[in-house]
Structure formats: C-alpha cells, structure tokens
C-alpha atoms as a PDB file:
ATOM      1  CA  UNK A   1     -29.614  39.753 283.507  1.00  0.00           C
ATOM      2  CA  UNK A   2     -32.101  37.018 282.826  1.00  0.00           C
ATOM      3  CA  UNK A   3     -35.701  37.755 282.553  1.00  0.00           C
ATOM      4  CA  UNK A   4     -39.068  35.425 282.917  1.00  0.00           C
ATOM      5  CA  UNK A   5     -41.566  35.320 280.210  1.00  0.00           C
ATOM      6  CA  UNK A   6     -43.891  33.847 278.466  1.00  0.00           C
ATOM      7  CA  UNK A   7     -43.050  32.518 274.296  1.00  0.00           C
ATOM      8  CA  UNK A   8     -45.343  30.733 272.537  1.00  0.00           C
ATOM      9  CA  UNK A   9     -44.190  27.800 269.805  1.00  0.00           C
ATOM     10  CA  UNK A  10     -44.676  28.431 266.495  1.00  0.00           C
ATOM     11  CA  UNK A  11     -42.565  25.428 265.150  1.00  0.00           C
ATOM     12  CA  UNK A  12     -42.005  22.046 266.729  1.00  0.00           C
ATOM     13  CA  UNK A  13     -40.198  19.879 263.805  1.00  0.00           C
ATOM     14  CA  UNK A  14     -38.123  16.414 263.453  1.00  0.00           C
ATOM     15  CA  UNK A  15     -35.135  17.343 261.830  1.00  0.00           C
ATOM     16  CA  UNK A  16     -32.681  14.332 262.474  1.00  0.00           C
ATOM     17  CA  UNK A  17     -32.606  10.786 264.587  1.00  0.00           C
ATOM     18  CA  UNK A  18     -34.755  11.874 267.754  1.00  0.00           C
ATOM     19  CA  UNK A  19     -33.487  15.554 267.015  1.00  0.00           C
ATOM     20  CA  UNK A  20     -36.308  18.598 267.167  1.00  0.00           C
ATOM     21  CA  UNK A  21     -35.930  22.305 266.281  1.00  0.00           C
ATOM     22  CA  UNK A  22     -38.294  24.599 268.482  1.00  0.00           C
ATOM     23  CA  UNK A  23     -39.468  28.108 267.340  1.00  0.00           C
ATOM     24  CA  UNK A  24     -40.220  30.012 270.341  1.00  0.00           C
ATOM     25  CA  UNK A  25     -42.630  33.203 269.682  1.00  0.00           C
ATOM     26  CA  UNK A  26     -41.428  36.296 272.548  1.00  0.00           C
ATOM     27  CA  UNK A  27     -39.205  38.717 274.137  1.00  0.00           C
ATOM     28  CA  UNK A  28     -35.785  38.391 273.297  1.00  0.00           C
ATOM     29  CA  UNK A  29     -33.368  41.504 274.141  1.00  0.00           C
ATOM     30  CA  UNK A  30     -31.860  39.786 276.752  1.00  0.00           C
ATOM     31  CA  UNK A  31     -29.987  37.365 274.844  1.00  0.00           C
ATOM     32  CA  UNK A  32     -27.020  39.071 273.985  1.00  0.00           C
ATOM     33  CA  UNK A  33     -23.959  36.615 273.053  1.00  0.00           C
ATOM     34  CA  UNK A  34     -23.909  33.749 271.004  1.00  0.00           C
ATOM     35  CA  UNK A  35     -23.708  30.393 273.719  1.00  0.00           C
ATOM     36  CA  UNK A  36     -26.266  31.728 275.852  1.00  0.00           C
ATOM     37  CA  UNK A  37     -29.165  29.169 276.929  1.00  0.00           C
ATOM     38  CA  UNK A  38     -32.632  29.693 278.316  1.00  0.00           C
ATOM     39  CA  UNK A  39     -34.285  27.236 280.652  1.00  0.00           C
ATOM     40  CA  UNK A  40     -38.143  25.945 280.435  1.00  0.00           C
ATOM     41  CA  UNK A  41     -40.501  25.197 282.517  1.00  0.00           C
ATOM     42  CA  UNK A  42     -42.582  21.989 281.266  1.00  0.00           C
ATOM     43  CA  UNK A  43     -46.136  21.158 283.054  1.00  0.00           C
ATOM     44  CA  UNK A  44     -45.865  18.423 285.267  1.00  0.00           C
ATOM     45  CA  UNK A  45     -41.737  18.682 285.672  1.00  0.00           C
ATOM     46  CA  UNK A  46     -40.003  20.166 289.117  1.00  0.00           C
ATOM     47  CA  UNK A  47     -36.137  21.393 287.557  1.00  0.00           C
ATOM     48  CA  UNK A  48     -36.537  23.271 284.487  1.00  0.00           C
ATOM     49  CA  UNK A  49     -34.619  22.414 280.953  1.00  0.00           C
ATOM     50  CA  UNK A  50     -31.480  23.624 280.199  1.00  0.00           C
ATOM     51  CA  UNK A  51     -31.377  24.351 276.525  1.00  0.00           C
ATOM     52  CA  UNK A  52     -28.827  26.191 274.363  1.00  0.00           C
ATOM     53  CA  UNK A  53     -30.469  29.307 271.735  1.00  0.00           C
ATOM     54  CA  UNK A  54     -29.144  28.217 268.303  1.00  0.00           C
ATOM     55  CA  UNK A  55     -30.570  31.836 266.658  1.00  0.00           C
ATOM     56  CA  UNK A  56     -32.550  34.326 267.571  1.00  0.00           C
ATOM     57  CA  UNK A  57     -33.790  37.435 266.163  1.00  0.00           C
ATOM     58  CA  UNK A  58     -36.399  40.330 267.530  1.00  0.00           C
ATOM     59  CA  UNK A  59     -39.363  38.103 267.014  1.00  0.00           C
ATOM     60  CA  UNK A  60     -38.364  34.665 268.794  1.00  0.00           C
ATOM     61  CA  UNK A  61     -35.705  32.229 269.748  1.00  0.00           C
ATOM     62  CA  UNK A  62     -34.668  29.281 267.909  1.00  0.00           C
ATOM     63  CA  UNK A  63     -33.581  26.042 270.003  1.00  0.00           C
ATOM     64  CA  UNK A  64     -32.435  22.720 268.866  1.00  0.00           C
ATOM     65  CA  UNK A  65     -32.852  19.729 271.407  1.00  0.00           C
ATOM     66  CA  UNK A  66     -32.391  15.662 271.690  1.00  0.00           C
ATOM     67  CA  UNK A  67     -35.008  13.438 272.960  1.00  0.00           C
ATOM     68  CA  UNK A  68     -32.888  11.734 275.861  1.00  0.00           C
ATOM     69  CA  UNK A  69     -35.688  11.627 278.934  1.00  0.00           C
ATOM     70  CA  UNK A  70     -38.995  12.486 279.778  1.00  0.00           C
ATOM     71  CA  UNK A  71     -39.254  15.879 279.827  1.00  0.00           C
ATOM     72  CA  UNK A  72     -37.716  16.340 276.363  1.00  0.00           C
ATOM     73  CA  UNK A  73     -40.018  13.309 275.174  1.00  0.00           C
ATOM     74  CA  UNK A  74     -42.551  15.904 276.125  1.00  0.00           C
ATOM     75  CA  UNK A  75     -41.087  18.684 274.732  1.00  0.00           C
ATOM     76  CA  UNK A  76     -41.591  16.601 271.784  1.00  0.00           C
ATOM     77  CA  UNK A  77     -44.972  16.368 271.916  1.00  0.00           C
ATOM     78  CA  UNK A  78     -45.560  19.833 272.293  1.00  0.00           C
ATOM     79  CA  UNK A  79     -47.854  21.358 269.116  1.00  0.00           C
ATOM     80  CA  UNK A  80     -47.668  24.449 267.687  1.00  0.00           C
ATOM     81  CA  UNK A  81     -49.307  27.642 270.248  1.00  0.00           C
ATOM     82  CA  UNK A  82     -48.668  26.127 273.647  1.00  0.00           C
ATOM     83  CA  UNK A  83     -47.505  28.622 275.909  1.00  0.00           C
ATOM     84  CA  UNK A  84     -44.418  28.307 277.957  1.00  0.00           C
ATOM     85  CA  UNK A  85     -42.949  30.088 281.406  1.00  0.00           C
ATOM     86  CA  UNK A  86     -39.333  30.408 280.459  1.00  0.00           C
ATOM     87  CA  UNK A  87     -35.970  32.093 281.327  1.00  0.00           C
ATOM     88  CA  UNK A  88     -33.997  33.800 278.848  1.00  0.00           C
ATOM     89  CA  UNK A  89     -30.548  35.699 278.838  1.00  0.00           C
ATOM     90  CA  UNK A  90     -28.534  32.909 280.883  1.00  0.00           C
ATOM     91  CA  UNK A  91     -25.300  32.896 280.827  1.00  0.00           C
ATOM     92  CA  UNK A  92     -21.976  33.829 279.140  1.00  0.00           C
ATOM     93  CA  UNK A  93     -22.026  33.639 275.852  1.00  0.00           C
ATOM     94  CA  UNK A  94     -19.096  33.363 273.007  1.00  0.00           C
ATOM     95  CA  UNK A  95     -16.892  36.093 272.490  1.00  0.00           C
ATOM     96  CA  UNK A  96     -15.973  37.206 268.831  1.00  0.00           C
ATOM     97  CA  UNK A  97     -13.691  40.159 269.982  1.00  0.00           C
ATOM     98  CA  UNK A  98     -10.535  38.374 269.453  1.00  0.00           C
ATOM     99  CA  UNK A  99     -10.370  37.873 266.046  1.00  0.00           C
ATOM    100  CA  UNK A 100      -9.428  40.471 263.423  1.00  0.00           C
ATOM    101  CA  UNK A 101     -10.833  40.386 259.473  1.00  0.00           C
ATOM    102  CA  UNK A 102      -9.560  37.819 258.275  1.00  0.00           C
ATOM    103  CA  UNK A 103      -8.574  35.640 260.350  1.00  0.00           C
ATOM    104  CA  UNK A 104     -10.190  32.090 260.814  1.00  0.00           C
ATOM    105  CA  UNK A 105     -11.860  30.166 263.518  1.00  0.00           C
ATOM    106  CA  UNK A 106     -12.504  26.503 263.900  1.00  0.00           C
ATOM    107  CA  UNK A 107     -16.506  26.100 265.450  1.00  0.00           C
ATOM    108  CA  UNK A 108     -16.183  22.330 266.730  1.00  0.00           C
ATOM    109  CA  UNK A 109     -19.405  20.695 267.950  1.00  0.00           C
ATOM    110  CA  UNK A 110     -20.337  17.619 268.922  1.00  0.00           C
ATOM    111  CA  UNK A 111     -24.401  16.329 268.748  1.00  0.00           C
ATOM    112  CA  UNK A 112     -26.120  19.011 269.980  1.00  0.00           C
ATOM    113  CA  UNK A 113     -23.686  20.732 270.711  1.00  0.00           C
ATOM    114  CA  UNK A 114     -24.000  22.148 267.234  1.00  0.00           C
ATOM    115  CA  UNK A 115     -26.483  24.315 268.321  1.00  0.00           C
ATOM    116  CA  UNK A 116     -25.295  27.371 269.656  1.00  0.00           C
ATOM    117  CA  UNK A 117     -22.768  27.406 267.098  1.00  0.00           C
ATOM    118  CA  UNK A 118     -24.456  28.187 264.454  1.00  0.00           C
ATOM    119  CA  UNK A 119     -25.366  31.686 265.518  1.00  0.00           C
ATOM    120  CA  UNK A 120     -21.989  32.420 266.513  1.00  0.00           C
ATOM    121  CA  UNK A 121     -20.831  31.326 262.855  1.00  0.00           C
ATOM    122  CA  UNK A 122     -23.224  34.242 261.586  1.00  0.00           C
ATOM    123  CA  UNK A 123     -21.602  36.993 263.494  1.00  0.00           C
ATOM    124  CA  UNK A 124     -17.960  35.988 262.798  1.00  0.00           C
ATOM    125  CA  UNK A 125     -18.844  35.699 259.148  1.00  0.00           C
ATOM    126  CA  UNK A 126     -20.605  39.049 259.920  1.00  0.00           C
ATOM    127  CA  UNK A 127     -17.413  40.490 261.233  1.00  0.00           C
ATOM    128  CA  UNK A 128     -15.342  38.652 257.933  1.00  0.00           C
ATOM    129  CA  UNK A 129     -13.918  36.266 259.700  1.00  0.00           C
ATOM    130  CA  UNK A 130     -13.072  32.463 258.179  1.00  0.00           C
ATOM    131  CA  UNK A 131     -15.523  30.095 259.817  1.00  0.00           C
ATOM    132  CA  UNK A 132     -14.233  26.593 259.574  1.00  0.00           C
ATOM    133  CA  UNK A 133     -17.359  23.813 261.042  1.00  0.00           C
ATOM    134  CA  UNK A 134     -16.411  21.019 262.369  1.00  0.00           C
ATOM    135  CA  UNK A 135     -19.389  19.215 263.184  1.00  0.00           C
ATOM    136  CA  UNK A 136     -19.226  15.428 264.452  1.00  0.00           C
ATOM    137  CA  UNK A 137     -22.311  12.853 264.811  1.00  0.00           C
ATOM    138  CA  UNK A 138     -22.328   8.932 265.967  1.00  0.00           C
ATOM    139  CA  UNK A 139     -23.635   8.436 262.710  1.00  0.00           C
ATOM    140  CA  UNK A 140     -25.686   9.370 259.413  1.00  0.00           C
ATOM    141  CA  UNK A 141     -28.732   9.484 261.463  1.00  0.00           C
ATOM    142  CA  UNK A 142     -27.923  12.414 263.610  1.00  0.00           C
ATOM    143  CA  UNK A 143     -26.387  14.912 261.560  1.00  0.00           C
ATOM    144  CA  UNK A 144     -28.468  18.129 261.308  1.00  0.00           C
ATOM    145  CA  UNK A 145     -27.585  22.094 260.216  1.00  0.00           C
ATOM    146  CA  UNK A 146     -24.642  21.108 257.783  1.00  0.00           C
ATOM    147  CA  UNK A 147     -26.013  22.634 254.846  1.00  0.00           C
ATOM    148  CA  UNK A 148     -27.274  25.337 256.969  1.00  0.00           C
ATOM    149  CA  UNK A 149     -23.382  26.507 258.005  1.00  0.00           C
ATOM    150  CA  UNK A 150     -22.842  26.001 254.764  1.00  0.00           C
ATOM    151  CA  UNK A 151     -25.526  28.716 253.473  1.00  0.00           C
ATOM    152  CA  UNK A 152     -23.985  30.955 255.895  1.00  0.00           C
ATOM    153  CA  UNK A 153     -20.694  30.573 254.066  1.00  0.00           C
ATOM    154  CA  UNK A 154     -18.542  28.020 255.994  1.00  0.00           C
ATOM    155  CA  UNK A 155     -16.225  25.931 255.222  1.00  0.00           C
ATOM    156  CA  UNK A 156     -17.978  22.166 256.861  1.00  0.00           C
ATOM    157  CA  UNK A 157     -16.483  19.801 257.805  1.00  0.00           C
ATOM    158  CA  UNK A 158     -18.770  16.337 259.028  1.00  0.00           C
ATOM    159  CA  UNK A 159     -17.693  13.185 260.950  1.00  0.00           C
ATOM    160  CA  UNK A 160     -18.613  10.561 261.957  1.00  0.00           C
ATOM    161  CA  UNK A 161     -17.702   7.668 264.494  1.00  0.00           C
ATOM    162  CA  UNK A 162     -19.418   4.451 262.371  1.00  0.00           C
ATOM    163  CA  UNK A 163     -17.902   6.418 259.069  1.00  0.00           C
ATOM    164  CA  UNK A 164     -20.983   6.218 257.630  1.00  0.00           C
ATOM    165  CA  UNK A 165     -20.532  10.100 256.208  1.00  0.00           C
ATOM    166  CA  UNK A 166     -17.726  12.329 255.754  1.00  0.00           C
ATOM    167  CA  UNK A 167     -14.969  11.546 258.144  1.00  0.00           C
ATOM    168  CA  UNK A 168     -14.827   8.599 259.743  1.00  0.00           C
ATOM    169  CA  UNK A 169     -14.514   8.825 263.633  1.00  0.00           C
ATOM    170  CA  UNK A 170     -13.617  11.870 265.909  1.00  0.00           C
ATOM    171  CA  UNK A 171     -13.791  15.925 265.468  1.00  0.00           C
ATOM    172  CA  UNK A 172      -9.902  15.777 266.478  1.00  0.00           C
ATOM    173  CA  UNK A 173      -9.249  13.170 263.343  1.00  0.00           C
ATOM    174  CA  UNK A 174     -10.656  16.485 261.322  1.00  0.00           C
ATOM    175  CA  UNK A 175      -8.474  19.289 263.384  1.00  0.00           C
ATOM    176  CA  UNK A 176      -5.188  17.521 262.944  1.00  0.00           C
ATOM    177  CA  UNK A 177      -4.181  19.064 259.925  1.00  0.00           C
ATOM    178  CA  UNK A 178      -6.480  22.524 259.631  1.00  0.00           C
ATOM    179  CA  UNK A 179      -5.355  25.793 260.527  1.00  0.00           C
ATOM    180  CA  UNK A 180      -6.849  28.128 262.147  1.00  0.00           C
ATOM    181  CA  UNK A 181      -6.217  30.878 264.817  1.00  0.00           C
ATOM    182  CA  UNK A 182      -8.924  30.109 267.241  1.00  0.00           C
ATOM    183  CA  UNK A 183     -11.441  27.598 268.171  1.00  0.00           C
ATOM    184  CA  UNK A 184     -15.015  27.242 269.856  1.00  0.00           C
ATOM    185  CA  UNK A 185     -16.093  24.036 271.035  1.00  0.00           C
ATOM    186  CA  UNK A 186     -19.288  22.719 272.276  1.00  0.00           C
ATOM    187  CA  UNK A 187     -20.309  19.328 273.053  1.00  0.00           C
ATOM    188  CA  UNK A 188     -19.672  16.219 275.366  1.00  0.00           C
ATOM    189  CA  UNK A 189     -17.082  16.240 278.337  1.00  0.00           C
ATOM    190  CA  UNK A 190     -14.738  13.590 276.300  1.00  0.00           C
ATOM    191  CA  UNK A 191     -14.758  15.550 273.203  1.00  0.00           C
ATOM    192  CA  UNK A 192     -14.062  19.186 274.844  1.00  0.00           C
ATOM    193  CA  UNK A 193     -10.999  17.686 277.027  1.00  0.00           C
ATOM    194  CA  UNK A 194      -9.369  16.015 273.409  1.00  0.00           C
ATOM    195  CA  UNK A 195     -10.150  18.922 271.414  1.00  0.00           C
ATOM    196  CA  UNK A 196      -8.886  21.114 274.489  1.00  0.00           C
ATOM    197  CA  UNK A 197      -5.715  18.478 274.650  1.00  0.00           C
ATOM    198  CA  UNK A 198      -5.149  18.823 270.930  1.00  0.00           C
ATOM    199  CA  UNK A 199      -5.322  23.013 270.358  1.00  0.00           C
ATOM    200  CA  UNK A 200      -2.985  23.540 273.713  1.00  0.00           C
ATOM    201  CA  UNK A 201       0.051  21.169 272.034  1.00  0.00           C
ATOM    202  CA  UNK A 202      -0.377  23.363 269.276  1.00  0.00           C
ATOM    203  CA  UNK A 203      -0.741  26.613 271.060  1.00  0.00           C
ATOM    204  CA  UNK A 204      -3.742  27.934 269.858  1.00  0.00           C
ATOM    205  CA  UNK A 205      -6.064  29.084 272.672  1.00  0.00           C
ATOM    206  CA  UNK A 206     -10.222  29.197 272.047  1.00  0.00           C
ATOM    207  CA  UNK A 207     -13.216  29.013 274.272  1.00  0.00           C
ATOM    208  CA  UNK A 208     -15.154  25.441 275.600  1.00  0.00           C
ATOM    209  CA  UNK A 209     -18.794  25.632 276.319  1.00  0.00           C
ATOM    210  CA  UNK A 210     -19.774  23.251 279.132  1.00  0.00           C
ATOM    211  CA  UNK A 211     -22.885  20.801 279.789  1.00  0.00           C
ATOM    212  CA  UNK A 212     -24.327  20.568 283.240  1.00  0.00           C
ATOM    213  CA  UNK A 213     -27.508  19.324 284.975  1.00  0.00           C
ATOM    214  CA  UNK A 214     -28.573  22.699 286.480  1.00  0.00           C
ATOM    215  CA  UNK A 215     -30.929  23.538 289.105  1.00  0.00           C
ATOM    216  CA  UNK A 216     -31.546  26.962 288.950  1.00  0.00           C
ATOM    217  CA  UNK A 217     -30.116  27.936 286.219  1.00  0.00           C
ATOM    218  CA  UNK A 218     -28.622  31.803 287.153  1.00  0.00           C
ATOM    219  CA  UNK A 219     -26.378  30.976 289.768  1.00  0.00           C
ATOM    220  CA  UNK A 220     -27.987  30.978 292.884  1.00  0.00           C
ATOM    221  CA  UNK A 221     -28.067  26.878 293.930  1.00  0.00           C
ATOM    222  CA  UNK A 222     -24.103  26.144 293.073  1.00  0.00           C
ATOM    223  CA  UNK A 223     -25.317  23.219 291.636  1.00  0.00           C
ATOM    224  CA  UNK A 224     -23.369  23.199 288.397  1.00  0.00           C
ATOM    225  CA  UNK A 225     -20.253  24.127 289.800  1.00  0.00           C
ATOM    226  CA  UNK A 226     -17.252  22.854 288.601  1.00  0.00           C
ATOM    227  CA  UNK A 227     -13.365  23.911 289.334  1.00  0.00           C
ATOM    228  CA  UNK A 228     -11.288  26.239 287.155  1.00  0.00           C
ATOM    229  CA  UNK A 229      -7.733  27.618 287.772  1.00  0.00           C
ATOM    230  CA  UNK A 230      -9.021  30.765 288.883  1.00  0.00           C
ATOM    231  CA  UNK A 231     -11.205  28.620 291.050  1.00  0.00           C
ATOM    232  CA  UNK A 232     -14.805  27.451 291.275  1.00  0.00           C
ATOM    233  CA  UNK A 233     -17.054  28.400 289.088  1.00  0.00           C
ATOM    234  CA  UNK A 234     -20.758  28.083 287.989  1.00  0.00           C
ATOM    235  CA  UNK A 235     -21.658  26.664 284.302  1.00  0.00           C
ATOM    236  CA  UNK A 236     -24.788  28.519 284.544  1.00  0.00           C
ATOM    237  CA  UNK A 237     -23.377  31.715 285.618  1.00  0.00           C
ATOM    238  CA  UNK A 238     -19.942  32.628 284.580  1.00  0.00           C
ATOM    239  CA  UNK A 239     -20.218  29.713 281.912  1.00  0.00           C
ATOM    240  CA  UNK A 240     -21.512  27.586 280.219  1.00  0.00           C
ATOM    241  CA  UNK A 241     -18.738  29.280 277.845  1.00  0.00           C
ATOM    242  CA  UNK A 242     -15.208  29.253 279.100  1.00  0.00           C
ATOM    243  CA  UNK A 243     -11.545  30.578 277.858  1.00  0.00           C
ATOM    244  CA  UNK A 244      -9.401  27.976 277.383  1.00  0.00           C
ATOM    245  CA  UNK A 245      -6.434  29.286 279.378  1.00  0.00           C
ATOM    246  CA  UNK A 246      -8.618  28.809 282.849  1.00  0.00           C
ATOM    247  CA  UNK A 247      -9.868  24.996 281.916  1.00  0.00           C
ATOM    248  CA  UNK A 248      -8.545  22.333 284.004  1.00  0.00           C
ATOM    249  CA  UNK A 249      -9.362  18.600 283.057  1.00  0.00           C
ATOM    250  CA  UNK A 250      -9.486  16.107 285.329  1.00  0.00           C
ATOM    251  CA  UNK A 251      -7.643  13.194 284.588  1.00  0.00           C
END
C-alpha cells in the first residue's frame, strides 16, 4: 500500500551527462521490493513524477533521474532541505525468489534504467547469487553506478552505442554469448522487446520493468495501461515489473 509523506533532500548531485542522484530524508517501510518507484509532487507542476528508488534504507530513499523536461529541470534545481509531498511504496517490485545459491542473473539496464537495479543487485548478492550487470549508455557521457555494481561484487559489463567505452553498441551485443539463468531488465521500450526477443530464443525466462507516463500513479486513472496475455494491465499497479512469460510486444 502506498503512503503520502513528506522527505526532505539531503543530496542533490551531478553525477553523469544531465544525470542527478537525489537523497530523500523520510519514511520508508513501505517500499518493500526492489523496482518499486515513488512519485513527487513539484511546486508549480499538475501530474506528479514518476521516479524509480535505486536504494533505500530506514533513514531515506535514494533516486537517480535524467533532466529530459521541465519538471526534472526543476528537480534539478532543487538545494539541499526543500521539502517534498511524495508517494512511496508504488508498485511491484523485482522478485529474487526464483533463484537458488548459486545461480546467476543477468541485471540489464538501459540509461536510467540502471537505477532500480542496483538495489536489486544487493539482495541477490545478499542471497549468493551471481550478479552479472549489463549496463548500456549512448555514450561515455552518460554512464553512471558502474563502479558502484562493481563494489557490490558484480561482474559489469558497459556498452555503448558510439563505442566510445566498453562495448560498442547494444546490451544484446553483450548477452549473446553470457550465461546466465535469469534476467532483469529495465530501460527503453526498444531495448526491453530485443532483450525480451533474445532470452525467449534461448529459453531463459526473467522479469521486464516498464516506463509509462502515469497519472496517478496507484492504479486508479488506467492511464498507464498497457495489454498483457493475461490481459490489461496497469504499469503503475501490477507493474512497472513484469514476468516475462505474460509480455506481449507489439510488432
């Protein structure tokens, strides 16, 4: 169940090509999966922003978000003790049930959809499984948290489309010859149908967390809707995180 409150920023920081990490002081028991997001209210702005928790512990919330519009150009701008009305708990988050000791799993993200990765890398390691990062940027520029999956004790893998570090182009150029026994992907629409494409021809089923434009944000507007084959389904609600068996992609 979500909850409104109240967090306070503690940290507002550049850390890539129009890239910020936010520290958000405040209540956070009701963020209980990995892949959850929470959704801010900014002064001035009717819909409320969508934004993915990339860690949290008991004292705050840690979020990661691109300057692509107004609102986050504000966000931006915001220094260090503003207050903000937020929502927090959204969502269903990653699950880490299916995978033993062990075992290994392939965390594929895409710009920011790094993000909410990284916490789920900390409780698989937690649980001793094999985290393999995949983590692909346009460029140089962009790329953020590499070292910090690596701290965590993954194995990192970086692209890039312009080649200008690691691998050069697509997460999928990456996948093609790793092995692992389940993936987690987060990122743009293109990249989650080819990385969804790629794992299905060689049977090996994950989870996909989905982008939307959201209204409400918990379910009650259907304005993030999209179709499943168990039928129609909210991002904000019974996503943004979904098994891989019930995604169908458009072609």
């Amino acid at each position: 169940m979500y909850k409104k409150d109240i967090y306070e920023i503690s940290e507002n920081v550049c850390i890539a090509d129009m890239i910020y990490r936010m520290h958000l002081l405040g209540y956070t028991g009701d963020i209980k999966a990995p892949g959850q997001f929470i959704n801010i209210k900014l002064p001035g702005r009717y819909l409320r922003r969508p934004i993915s928790v990339c860690d949290w512990d008991k004292e705050g919330i840690d979020i990661i978000y691109k300057v692509v519009g107004d609102g986050t150009l504000d966000m931006s701008h915001m220094e260090k003790g503003t207050r903000l009305d937020v929502l927090t708990g959204l969502g269903n988050g990653f699950s880490t049930e299916s995978l033993a000791p062990g075992q290994t799993a392939a965390l594929i993200g895409g710009g920011v959809g790094v993000p909410p990765l990284y916490a789920l890398a900390k409780e698989l390691i937690r649980r001793q499984v094999g985290v393999k990062a995949v983590l692909g940027f346009n460029e140089a520029s962009q790329i953020f948290y590499a070292e910090e999956f690596r701290k965590l004790g993954a194995e990192v893998t970086v692209t890039t489309v312009d080649g200008s570090t690691g691998i050069k182009g697509f997460v999928t150029d990456a996948l093609r010859n790793m092995d692992f026994d389940r993936y987690y992907c987060c990122g743009p629409m293109p990249m989650l149908k080819a990385v969804h494409g790629q794992c299905t021809e060689r049977g090996i089923e994950g989870e996909l967390s989905f982008e939307a434009r959201m209204g409400c944000g918990f379910g009650a507007c259907m304005g993030c809707s999209m179709e499943t084959k168990n039928g129609t389904k909210r991002i904000c609600k019974e996503g943004p995180v979904f098994l891989s068996g019930e995604v169908s992609f458009d072609d």
